[in-house]
PDB file of N, CA and C in Angstrom:
ATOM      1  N   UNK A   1      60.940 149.346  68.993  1.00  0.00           N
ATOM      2  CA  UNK A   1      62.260 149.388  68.411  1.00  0.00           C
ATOM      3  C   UNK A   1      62.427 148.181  67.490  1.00  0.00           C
ATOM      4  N   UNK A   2      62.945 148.594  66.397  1.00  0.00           N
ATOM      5  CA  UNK A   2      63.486 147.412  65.132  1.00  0.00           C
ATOM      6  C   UNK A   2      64.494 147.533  65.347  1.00  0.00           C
ATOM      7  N   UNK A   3      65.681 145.960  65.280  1.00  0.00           N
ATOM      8  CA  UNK A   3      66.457 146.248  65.006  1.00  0.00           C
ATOM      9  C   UNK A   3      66.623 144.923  64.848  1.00  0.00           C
ATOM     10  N   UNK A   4      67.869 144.528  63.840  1.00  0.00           N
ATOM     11  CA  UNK A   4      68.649 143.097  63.381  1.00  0.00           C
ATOM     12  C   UNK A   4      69.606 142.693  64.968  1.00  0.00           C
ATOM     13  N   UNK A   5      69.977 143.553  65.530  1.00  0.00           N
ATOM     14  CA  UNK A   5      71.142 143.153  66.696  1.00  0.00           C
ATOM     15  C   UNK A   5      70.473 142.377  67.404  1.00  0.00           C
ATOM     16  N   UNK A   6      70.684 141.451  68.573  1.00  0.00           N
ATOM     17  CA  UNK A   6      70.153 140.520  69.368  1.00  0.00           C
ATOM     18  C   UNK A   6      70.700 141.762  70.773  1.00  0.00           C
ATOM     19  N   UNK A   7      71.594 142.307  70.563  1.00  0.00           N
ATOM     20  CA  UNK A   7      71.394 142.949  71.827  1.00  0.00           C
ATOM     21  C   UNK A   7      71.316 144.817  71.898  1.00  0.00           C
ATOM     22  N   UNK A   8      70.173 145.373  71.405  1.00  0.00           N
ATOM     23  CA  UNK A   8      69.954 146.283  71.085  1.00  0.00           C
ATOM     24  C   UNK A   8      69.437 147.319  72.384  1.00  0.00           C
ATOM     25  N   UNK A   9      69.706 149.015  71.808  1.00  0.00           N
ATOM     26  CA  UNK A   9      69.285 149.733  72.477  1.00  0.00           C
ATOM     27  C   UNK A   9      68.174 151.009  71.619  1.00  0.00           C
ATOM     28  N   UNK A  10      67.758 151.669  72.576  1.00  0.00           N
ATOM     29  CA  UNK A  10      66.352 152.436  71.619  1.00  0.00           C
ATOM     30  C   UNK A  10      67.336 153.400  71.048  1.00  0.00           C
ATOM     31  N   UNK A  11      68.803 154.127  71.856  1.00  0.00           N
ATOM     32  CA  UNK A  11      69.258 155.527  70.940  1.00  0.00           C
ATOM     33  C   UNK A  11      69.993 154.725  69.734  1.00  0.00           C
ATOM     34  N   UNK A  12      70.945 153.834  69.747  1.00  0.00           N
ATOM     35  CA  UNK A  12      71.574 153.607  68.912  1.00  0.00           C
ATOM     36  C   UNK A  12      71.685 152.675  67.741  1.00  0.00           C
ATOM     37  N   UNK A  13      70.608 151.784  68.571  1.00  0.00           N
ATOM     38  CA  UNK A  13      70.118 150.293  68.135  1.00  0.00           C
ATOM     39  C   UNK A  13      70.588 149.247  67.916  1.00  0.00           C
ATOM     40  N   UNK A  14      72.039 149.554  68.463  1.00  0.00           N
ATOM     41  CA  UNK A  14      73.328 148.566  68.882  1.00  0.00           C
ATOM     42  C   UNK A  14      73.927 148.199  69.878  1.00  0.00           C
ATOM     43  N   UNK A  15      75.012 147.453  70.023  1.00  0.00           N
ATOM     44  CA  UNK A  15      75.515 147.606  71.614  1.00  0.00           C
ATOM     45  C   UNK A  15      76.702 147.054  71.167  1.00  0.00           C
ATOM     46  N   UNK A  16      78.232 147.972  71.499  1.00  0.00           N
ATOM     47  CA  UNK A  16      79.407 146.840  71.011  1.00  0.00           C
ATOM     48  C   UNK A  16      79.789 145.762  71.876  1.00  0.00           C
ATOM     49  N   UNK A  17      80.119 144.881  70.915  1.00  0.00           N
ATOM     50  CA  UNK A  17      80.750 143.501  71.710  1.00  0.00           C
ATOM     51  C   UNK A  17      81.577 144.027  72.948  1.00  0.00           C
ATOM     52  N   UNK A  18      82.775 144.914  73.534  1.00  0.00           N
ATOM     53  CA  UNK A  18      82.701 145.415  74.355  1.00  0.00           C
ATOM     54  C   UNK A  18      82.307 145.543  75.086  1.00  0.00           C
ATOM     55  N   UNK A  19      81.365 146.066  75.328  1.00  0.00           N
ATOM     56  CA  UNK A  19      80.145 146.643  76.458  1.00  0.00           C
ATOM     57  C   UNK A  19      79.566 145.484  76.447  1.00  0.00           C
ATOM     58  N   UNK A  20      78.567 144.850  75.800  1.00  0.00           N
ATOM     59  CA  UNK A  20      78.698 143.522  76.204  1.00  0.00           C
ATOM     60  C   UNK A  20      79.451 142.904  76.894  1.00  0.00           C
ATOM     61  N   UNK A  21      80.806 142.260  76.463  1.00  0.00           N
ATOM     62  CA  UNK A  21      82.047 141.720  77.617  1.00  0.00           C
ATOM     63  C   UNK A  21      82.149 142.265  78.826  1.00  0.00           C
ATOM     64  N   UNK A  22      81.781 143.630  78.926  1.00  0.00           N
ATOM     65  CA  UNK A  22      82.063 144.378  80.326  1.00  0.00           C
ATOM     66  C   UNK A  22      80.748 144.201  81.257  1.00  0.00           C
ATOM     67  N   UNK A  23      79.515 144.221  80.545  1.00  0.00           N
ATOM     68  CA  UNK A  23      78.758 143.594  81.433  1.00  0.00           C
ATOM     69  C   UNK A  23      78.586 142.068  82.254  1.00  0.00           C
ATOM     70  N   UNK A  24      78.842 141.625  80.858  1.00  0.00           N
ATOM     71  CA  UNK A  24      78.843 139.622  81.567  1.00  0.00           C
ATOM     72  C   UNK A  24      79.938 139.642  82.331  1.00  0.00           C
ATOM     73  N   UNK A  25      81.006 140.352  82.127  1.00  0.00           N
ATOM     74  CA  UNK A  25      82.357 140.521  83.252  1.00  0.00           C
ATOM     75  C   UNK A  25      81.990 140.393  84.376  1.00  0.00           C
ATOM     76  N   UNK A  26      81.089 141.717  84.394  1.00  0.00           N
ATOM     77  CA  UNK A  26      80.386 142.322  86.038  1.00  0.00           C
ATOM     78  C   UNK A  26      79.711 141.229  85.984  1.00  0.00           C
ATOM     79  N   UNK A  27      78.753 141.045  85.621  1.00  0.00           N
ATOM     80  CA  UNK A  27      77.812 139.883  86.260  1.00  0.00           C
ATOM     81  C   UNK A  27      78.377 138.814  86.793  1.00  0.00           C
ATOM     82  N   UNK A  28      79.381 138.016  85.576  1.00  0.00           N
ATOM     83  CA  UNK A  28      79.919 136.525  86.442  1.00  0.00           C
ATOM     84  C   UNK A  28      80.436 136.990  87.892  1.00  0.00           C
ATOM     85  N   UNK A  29      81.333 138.171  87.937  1.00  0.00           N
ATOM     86  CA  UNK A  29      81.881 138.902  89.156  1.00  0.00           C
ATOM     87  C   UNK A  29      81.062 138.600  89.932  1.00  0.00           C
ATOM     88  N   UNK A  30      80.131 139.118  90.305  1.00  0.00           N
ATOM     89  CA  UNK A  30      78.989 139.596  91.159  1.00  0.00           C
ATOM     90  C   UNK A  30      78.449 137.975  91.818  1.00  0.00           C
ATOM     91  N   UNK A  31      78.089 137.590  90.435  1.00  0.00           N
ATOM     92  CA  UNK A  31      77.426 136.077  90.676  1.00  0.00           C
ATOM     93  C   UNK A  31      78.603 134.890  91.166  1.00  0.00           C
ATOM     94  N   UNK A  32      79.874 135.762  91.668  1.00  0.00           N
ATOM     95  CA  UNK A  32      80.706 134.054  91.576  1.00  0.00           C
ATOM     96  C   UNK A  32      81.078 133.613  90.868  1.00  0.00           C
ATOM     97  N   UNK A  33      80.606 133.433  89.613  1.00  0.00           N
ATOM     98  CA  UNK A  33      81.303 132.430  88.373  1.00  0.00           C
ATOM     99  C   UNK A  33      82.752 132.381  88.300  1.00  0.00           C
ATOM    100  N   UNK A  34      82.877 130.834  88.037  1.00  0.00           N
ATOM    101  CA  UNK A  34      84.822 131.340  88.154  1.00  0.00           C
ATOM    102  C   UNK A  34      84.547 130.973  86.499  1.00  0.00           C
ATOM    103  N   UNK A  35      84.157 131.468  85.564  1.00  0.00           N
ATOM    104  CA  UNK A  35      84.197 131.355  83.844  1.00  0.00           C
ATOM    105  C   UNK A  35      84.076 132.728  83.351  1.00  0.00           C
ATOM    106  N   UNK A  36      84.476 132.246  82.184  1.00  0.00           N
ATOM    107  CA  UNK A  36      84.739 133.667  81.207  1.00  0.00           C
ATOM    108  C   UNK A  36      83.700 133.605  80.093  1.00  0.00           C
ATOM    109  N   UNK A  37      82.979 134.140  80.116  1.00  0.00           N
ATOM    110  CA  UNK A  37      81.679 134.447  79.542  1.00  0.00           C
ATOM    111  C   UNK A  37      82.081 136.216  78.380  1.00  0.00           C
ATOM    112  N   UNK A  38      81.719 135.732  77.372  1.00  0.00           N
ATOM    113  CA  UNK A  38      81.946 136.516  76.694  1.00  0.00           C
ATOM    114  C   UNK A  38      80.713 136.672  75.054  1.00  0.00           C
ATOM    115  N   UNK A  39      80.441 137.590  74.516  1.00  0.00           N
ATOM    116  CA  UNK A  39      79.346 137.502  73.357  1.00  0.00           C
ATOM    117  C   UNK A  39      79.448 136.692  72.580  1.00  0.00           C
ATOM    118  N   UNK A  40      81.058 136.363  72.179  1.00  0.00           N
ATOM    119  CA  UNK A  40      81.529 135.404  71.276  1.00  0.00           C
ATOM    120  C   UNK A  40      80.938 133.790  71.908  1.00  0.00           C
ATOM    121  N   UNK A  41      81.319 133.683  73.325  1.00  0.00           N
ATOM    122  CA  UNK A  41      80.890 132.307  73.798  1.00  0.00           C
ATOM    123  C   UNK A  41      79.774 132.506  73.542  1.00  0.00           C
ATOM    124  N   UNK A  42      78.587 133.310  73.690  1.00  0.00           N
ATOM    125  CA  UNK A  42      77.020 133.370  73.806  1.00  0.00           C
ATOM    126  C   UNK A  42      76.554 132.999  72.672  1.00  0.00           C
ATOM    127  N   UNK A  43      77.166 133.703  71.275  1.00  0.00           N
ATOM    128  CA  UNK A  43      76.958 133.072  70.107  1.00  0.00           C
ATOM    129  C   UNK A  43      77.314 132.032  69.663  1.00  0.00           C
ATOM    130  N   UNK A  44      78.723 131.800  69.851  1.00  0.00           N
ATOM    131  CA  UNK A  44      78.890 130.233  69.546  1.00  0.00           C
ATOM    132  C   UNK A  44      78.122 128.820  70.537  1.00  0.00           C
ATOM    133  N   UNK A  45      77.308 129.058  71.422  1.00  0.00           N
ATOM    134  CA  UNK A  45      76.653 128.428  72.245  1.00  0.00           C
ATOM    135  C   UNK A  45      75.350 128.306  71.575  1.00  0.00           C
ATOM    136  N   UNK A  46      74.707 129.289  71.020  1.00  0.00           N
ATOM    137  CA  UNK A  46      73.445 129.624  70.700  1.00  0.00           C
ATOM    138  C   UNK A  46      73.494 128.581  69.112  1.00  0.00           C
ATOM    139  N   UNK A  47      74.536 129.228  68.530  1.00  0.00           N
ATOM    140  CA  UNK A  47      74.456 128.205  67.316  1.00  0.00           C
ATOM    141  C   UNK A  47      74.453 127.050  67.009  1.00  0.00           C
ATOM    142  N   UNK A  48      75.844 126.612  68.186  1.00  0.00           N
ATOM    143  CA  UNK A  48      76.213 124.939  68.746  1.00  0.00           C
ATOM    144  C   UNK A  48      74.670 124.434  69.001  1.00  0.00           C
ATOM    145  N   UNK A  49      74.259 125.002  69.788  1.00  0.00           N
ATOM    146  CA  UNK A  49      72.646 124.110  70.713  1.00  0.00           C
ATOM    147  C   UNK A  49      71.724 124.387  69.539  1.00  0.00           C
ATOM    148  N   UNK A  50      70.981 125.588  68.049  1.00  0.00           N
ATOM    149  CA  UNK A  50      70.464 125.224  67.004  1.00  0.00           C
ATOM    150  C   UNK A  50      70.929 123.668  66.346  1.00  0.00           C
ATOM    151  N   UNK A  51      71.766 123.640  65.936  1.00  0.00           N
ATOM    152  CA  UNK A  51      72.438 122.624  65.269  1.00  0.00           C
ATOM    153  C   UNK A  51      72.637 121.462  66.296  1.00  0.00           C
ATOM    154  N   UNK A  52      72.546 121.357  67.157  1.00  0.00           N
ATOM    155  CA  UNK A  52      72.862 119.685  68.129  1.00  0.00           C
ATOM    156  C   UNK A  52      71.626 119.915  68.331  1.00  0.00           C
ATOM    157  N   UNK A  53      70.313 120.709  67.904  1.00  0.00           N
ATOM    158  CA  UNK A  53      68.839 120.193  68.516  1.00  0.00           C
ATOM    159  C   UNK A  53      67.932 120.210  66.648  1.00  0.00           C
ATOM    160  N   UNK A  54      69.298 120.013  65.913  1.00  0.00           N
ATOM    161  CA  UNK A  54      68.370 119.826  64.627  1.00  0.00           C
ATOM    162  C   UNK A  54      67.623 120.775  63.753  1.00  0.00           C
ATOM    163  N   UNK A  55      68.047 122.125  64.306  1.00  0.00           N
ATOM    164  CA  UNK A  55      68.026 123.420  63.286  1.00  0.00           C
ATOM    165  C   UNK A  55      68.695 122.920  61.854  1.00  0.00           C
ATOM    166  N   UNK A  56      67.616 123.180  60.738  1.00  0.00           N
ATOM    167  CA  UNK A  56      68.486 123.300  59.765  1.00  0.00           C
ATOM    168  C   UNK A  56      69.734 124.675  59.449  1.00  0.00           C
ATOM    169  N   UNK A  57      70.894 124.011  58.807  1.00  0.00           N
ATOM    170  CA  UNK A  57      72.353 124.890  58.663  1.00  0.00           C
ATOM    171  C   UNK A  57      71.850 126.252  58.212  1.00  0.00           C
ATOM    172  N   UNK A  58      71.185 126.245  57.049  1.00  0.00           N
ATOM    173  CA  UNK A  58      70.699 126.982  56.140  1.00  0.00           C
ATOM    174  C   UNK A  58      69.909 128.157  56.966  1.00  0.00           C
ATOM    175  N   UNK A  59      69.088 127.430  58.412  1.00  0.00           N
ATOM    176  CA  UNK A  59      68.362 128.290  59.064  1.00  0.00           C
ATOM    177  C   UNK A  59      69.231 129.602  60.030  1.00  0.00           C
ATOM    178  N   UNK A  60      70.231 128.572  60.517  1.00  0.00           N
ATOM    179  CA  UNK A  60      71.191 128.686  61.458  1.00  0.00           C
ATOM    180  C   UNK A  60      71.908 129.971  61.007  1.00  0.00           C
ATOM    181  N   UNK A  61      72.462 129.376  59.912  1.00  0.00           N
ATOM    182  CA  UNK A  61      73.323 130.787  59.258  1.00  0.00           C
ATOM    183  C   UNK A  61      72.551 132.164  58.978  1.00  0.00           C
ATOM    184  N   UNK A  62      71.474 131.632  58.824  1.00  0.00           N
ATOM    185  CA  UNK A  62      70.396 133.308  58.220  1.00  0.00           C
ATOM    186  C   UNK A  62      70.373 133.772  60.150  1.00  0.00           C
ATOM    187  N   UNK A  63      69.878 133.496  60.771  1.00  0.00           N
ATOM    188  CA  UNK A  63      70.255 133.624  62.337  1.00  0.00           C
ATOM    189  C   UNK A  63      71.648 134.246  62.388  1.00  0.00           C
ATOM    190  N   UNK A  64      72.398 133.924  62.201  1.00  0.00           N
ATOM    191  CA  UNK A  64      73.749 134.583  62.645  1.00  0.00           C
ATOM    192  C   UNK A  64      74.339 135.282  61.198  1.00  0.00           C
ATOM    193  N   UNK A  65      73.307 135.550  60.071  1.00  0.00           N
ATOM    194  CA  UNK A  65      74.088 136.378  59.527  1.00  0.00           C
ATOM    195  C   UNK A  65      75.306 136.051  58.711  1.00  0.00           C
ATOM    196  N   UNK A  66      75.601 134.858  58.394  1.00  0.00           N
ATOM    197  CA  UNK A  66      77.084 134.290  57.882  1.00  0.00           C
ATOM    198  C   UNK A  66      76.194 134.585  55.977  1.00  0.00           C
ATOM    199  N   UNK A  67      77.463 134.566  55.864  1.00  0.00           N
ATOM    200  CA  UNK A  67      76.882 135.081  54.096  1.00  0.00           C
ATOM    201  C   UNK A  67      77.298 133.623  53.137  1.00  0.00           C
ATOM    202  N   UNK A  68      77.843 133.051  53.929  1.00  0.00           N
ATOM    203  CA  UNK A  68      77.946 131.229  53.661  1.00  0.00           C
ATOM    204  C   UNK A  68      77.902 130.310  54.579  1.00  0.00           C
ATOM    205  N   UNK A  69      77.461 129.232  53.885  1.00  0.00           N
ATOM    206  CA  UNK A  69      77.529 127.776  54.994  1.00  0.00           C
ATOM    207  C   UNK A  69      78.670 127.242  55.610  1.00  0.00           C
ATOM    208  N   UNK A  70      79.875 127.909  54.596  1.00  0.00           N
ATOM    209  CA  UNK A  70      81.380 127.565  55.429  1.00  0.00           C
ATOM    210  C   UNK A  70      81.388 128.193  56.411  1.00  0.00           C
ATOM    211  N   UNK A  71      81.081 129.380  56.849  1.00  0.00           N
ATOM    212  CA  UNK A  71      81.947 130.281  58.051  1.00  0.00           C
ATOM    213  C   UNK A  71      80.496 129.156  58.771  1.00  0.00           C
ATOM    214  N   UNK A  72      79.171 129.271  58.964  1.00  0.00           N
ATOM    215  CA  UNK A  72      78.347 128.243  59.475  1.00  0.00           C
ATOM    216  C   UNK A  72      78.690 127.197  60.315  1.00  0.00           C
ATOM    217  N   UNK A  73      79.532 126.152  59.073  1.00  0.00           N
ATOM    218  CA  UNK A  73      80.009 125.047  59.550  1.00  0.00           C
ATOM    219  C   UNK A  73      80.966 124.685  60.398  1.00  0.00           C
ATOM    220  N   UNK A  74      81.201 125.689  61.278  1.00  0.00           N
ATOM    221  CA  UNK A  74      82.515 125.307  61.861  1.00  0.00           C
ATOM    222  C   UNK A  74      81.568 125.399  63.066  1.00  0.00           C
ATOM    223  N   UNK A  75      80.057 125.628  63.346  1.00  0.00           N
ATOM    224  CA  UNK A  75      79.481 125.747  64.241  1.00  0.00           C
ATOM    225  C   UNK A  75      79.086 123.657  64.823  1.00  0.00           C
ATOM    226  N   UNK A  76      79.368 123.614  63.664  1.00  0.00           N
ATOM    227  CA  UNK A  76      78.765 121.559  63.612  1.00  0.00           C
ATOM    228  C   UNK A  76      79.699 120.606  64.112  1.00  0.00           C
ATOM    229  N   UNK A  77      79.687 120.782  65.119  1.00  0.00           N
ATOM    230  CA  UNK A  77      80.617 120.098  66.328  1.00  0.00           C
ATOM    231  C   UNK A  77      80.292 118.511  65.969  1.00  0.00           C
ATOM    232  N   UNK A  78      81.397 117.322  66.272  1.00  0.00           N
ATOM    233  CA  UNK A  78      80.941 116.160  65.747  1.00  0.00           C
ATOM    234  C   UNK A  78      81.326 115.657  67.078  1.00  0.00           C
ATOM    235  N   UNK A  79      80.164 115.123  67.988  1.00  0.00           N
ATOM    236  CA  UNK A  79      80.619 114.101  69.020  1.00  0.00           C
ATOM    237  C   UNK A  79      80.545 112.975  69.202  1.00  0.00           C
ATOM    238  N   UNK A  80      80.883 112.228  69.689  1.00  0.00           N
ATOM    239  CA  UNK A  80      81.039 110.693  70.100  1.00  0.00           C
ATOM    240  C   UNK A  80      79.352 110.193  69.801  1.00  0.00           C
ATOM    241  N   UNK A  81      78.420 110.843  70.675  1.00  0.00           N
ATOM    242  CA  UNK A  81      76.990 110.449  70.643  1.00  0.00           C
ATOM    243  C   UNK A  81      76.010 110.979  69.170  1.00  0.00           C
ATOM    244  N   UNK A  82      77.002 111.937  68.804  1.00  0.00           N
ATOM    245  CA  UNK A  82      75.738 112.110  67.962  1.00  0.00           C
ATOM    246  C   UNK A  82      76.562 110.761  66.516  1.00  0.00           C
ATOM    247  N   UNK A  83      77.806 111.147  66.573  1.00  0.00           N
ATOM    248  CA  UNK A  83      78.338 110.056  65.615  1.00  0.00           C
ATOM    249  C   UNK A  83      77.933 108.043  65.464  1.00  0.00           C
ATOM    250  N   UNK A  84      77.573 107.560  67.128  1.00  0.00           N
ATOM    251  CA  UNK A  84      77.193 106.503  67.070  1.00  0.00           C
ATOM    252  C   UNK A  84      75.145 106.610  66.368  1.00  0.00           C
ATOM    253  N   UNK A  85      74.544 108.189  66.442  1.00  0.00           N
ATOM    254  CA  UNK A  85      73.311 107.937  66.260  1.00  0.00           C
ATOM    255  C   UNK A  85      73.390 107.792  64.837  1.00  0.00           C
ATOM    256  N   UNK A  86      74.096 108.657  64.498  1.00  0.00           N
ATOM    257  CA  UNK A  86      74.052 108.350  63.167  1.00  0.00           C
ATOM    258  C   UNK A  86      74.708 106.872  62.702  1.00  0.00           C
ATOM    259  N   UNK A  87      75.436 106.399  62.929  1.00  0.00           N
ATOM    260  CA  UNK A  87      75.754 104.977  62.718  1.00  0.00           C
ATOM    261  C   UNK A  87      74.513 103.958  62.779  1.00  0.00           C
ATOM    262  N   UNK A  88      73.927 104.308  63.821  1.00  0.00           N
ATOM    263  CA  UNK A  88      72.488 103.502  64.196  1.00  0.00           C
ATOM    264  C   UNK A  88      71.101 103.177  63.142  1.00  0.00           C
ATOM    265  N   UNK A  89      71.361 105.016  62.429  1.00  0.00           N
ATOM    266  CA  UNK A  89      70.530 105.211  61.239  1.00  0.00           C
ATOM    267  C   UNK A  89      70.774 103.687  60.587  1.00  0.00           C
ATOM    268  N   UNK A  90      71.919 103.162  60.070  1.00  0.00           N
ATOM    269  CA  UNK A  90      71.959 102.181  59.183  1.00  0.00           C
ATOM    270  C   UNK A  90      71.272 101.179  59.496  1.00  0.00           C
TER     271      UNK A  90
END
């Protein structure tokens, strides 16, 4: 099976965000989790951790499909630690 989706099936070669949500639902259920786990968190997690482990933006965005570096950039979280490393650079 080809397909661009990250969470694909052989009839349709898709899966909606939906059905997604309704599974991680069941699962955290099942597993205990007292969190809300959702596709949206999965992606914005996946992108956050490219970019805080030094993925280039440019790479990042072709990965998720953004058709610019703005919708991208809102993935580039600025924290306390990475802000003093960069200070350090100097």
């Amino acid at each position: 099976m080809n397909s661009d989706n990250f969470f694909a099936t052989k009839k349709t070669g898709s899966l909606s965000a939906a059905y997604v949500n309704r599974v991680l639902n069941d699962t955290t259920k099942k597993l205990r989790w007292n969190k809300n786990i959702s596709a949206h968190i999965l992606r914005h997690s996946f992108a956050s951790n490219l970019i805080k482990n030094g993925v280039n933006l440019v790479h990042v965005q072709k990965l998720l499909g953004h058709s610019n570096l703005k919708v991208t950039s809102v993935y580039t979280h600025a924290n306390m630690e990475d802000l003093n490393r960069a200070i350090n650079v100097l």
